[in-house]
Protein backbone atom coordinates (compact mmCIF):
# COMPACT_ATOMS: atom_id res chain seq x y z
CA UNK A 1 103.27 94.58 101.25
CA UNK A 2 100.33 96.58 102.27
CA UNK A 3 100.89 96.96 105.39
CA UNK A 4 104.43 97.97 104.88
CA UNK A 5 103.68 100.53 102.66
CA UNK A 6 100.41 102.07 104.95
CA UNK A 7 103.74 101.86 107.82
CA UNK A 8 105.31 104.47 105.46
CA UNK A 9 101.89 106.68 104.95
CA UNK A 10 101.96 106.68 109.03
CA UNK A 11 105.63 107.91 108.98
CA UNK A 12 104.70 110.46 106.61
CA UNK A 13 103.76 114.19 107.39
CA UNK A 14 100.06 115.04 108.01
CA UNK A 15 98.87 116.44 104.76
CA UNK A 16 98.16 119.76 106.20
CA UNK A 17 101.88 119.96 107.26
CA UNK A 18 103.61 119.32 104.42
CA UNK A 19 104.80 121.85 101.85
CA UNK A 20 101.46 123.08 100.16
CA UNK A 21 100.51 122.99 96.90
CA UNK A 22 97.94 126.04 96.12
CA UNK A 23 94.27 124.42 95.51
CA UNK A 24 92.05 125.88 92.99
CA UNK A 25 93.90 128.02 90.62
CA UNK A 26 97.47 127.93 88.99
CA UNK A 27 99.05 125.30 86.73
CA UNK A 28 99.94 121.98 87.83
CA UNK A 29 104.17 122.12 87.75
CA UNK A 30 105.10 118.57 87.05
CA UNK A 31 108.17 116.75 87.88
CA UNK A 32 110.99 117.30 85.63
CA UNK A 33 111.98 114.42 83.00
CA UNK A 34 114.68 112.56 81.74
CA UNK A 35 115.37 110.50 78.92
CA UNK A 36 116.13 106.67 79.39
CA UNK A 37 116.80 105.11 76.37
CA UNK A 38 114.21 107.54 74.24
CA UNK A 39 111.38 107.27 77.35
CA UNK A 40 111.04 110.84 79.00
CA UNK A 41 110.89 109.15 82.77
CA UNK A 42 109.95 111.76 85.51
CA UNK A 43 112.19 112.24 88.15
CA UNK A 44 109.88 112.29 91.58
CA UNK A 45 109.03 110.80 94.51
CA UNK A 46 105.95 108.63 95.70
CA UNK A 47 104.75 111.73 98.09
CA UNK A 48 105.19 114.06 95.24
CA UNK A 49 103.71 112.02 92.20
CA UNK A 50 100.79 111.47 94.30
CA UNK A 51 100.48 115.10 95.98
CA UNK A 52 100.65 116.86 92.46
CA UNK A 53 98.04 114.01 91.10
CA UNK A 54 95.34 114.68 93.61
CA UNK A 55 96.27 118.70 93.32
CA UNK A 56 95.73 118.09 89.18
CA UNK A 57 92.53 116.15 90.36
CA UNK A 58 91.33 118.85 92.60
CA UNK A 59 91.50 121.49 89.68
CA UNK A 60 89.91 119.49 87.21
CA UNK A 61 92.94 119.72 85.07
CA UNK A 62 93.13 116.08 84.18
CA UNK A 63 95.91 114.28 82.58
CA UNK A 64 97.76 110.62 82.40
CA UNK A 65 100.27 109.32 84.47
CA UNK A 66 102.14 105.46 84.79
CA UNK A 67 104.36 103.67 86.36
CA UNK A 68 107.00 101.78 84.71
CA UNK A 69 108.96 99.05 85.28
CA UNK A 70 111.66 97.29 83.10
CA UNK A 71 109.27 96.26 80.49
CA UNK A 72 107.38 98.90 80.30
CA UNK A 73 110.34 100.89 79.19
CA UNK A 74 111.94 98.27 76.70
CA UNK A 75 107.95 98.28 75.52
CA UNK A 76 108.45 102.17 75.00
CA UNK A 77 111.85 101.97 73.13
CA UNK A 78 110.91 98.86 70.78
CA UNK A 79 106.97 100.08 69.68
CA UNK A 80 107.37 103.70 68.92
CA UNK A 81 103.88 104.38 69.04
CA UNK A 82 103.58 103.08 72.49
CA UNK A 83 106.55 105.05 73.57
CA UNK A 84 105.31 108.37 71.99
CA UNK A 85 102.31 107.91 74.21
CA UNK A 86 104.34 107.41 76.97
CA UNK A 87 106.42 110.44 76.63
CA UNK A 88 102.74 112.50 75.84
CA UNK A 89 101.88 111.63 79.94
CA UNK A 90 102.00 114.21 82.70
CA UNK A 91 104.00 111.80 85.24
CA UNK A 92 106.00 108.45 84.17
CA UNK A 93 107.74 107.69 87.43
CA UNK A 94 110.18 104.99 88.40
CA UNK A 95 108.37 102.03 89.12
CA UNK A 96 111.37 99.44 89.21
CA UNK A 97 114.65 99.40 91.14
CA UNK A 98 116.41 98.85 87.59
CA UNK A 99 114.91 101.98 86.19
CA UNK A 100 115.96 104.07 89.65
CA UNK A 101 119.21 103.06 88.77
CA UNK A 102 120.04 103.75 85.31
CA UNK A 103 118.15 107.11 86.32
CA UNK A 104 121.01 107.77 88.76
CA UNK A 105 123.61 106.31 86.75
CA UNK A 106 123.08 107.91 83.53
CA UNK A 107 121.52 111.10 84.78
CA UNK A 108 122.84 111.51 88.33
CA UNK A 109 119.33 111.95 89.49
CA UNK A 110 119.48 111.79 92.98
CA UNK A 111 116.73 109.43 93.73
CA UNK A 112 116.67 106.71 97.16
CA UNK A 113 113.79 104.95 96.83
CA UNK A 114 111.32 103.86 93.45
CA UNK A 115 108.13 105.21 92.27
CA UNK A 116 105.82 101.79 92.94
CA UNK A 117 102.71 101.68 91.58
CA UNK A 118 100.99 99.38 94.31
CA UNK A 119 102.36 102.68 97.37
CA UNK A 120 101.87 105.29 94.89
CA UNK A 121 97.74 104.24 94.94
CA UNK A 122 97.80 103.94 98.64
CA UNK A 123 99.74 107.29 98.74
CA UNK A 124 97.06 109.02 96.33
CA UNK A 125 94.05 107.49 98.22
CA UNK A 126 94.80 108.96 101.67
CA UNK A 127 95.18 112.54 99.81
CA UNK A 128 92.08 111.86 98.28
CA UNK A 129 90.42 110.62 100.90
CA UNK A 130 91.22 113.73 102.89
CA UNK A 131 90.64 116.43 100.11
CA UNK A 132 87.16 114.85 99.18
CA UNK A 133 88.30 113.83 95.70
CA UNK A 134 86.30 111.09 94.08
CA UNK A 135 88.04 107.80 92.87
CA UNK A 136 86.81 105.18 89.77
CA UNK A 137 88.76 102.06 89.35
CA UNK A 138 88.60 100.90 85.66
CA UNK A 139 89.90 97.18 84.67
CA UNK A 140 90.70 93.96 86.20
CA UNK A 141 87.79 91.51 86.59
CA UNK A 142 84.47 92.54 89.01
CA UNK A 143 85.66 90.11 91.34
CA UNK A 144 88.90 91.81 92.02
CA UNK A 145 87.54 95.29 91.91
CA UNK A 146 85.23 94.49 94.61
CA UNK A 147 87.74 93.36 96.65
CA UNK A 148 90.16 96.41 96.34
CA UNK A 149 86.88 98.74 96.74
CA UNK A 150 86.37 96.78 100.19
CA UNK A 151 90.13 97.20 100.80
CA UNK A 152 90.85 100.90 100.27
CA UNK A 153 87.15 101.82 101.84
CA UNK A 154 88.56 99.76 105.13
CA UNK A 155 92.32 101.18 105.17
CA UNK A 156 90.66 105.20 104.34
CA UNK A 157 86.62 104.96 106.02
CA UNK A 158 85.85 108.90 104.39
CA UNK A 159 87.62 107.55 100.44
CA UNK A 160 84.97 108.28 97.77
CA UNK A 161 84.80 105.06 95.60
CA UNK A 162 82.74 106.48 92.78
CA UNK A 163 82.67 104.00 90.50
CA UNK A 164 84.38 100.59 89.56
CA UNK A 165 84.27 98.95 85.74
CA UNK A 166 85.96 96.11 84.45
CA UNK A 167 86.18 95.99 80.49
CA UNK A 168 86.17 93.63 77.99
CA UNK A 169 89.66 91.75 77.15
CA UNK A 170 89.70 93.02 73.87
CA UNK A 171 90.38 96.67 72.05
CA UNK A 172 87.46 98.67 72.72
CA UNK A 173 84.86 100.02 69.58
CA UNK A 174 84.99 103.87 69.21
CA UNK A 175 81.41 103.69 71.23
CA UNK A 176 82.17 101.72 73.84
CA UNK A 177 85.01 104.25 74.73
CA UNK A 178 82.38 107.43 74.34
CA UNK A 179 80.25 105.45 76.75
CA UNK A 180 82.97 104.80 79.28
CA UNK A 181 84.21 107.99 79.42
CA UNK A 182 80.58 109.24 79.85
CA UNK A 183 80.55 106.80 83.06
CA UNK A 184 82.97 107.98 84.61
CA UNK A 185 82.23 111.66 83.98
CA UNK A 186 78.87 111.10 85.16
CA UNK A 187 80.52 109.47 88.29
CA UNK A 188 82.51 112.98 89.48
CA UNK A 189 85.58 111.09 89.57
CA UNK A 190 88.92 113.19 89.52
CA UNK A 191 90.86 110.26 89.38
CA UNK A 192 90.77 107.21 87.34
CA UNK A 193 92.96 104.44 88.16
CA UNK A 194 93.96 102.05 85.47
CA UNK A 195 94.48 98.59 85.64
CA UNK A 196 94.99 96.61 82.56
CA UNK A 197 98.31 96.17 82.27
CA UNK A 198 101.43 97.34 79.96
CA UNK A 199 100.65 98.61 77.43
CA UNK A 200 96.98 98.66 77.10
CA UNK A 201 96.34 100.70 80.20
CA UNK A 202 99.03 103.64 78.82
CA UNK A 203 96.86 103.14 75.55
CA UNK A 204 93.62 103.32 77.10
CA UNK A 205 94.84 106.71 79.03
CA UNK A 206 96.16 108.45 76.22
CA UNK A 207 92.58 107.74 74.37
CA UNK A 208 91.31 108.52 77.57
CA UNK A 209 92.54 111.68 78.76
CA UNK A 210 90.88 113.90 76.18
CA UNK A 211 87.40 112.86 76.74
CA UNK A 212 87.84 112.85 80.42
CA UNK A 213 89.20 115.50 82.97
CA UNK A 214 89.78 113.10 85.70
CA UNK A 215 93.99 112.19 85.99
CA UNK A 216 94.00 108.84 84.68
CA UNK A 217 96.83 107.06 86.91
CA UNK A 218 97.93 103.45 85.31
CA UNK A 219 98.96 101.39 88.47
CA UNK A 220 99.07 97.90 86.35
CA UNK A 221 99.13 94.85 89.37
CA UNK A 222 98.43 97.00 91.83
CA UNK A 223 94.22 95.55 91.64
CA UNK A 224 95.49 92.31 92.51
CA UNK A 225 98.10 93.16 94.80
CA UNK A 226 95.80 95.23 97.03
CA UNK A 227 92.49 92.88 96.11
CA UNK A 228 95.08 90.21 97.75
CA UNK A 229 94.20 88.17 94.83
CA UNK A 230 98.56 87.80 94.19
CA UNK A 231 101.15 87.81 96.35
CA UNK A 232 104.26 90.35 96.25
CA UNK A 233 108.03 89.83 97.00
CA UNK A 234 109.26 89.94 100.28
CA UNK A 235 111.10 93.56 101.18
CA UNK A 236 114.57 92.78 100.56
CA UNK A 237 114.00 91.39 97.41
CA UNK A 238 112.27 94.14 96.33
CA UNK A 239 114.84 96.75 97.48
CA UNK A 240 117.63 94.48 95.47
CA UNK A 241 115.65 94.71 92.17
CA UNK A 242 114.53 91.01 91.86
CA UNK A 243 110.84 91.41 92.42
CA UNK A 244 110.70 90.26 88.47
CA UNK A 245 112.15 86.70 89.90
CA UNK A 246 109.78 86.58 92.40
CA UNK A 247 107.12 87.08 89.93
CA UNK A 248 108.52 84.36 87.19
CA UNK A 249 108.84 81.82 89.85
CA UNK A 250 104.73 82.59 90.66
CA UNK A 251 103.86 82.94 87.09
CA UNK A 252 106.72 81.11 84.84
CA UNK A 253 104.58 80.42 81.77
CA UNK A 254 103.34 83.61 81.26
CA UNK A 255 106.13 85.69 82.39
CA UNK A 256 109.54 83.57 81.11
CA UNK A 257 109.57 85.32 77.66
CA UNK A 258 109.05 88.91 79.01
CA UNK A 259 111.56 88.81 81.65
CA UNK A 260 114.40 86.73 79.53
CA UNK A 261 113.56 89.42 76.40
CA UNK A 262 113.07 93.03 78.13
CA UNK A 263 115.82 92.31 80.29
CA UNK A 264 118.23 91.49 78.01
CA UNK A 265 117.12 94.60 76.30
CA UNK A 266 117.19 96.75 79.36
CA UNK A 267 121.10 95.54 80.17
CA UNK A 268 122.27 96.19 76.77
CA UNK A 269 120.51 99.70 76.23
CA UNK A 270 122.10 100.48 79.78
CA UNK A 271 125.54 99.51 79.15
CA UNK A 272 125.54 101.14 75.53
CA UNK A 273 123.89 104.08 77.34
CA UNK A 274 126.80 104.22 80.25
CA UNK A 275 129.75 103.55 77.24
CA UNK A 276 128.50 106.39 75.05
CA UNK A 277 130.72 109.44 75.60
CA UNK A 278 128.13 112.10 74.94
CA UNK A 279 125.17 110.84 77.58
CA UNK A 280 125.49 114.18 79.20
């Protein structure tokens, strides 16, 4: 998967020659939203999530952005305070085929490819690693942080790594949160990428985002996809929307329940969705 995904940073424009984004000064515009079942998801593109998230970075803006599959939108319709969260971020792109769809479907949007979370990081870290902006990688274990330190640092040599923490499995106190946000201030990061998972890494940037001004980017398996620590579907399931059978077949206990549950959910809000006359 990585390597088919750094075959599409190659392919890509240098940064210098693609359509600029002023540095320093101005607000950051981003993407336009719209709703899916009551979550505001942002209409964009891997290049452009991750060329307005360094340009945020670069500023010293801040903000929150995530990725979401399936269940992290049935999550964000079914827990209201998780969704309201959700809808409070800067960027909530695309991150499965299904949502793509019922994106074009219901709102006509236009878009050919998904917002992954996994290409989106590689995507950000070249931009960083060529505008000099600092990176800290928060969750995970150590073991696995390590390992995607040593991988980004070999696929971009100049990437700042400023910092890498894995927390606790369990809420954190009121000081524990002071004293990681005073980490990675101290560290000069301008982004923070988060992986802990729906919903506790959308939690943890909303918290987040107002003691920090690094972007907080939630990138959920992407550690352990690019640590190599678990395998991804092969391309063509991926592009057919059944990377979530790939993953119950690797994971069935832990996954069975989500999967057979969200979507369920997911199919139902969708066809209601498509049926109701006034969608606009």
């Amino acid at each position: 998967m990585t390597a088919q995904i750094l075959d599409s940073l190659t392919a890509a424009p240098a940064i210098n020659e693609s359509p600029a984004i002023a540095p320093h000064h101005g607000p950051v515009h981003w993407p336009p939203r719209r709703n899916l079942f009551g979550v505001d998801v942002s209409v964009t593109t891997c290049e452009e999530a991750s060329k307005l998230i360094v340009d945020a970075a670069k500023k010293g803006v801040g903000g929150a952005t995530t990725f979401l599959a399936v269940h992290g939108i049935v999550t964000g319709v079914t827990d209201k305070a998780y969704g309201e969260k959700v809808n409070a971020m800067d960027i909530v792109g695309p991150d499965g085929q299904p949502v793509r769809w019922a994106l074009n479907l219901l709102h006509h949007a236009g878009l050919k490819r998904r917002v992954y979370g996994p290409e989106v990081t590689l995507h950000i870290c070249r931009r960083a690693a060529i505008e000099g902006v600092g990176i800290y990688l928060y969750g995970s274990t150590h073991d696995v942080l390590v390992k995607m330190r040593s991988r980004l640092e070999s696929l971009f040599p100049s990437l700042r790594v400023v910092g890498i923490e894995s927390p606790p499995f369990r809420p954190l106190t009121e000081e524990e949160k002071e004293q990681a946000a005073q980490r990675i201030a101290a560290s000069g990061a301008g982004i923070v990428f988060v992986g802990l998972g729906v919903p506790r890494q959308e939690l943890f940037a909303a918290d987040m985002r107002r003691r920090v001004n690094a972007v907080l980017v939630c990138v959920g398996a992407a550690f352990d996809f690019h640590a190599g620590n678990k395998p991804t579907a092969p391309q063509w399931m991926q592009k057919r929307g059944l990377e979530w059978v790939y993953r119950l077949l690797s994971e069935p206990r832990r996954l069975w329940k989500r999967y057979l549950v969200t979507n369920s959910i997911f199919l139902f809000l969708l066809l209601v969705s498509y049926l109701n006359p006034n969608r606009g």
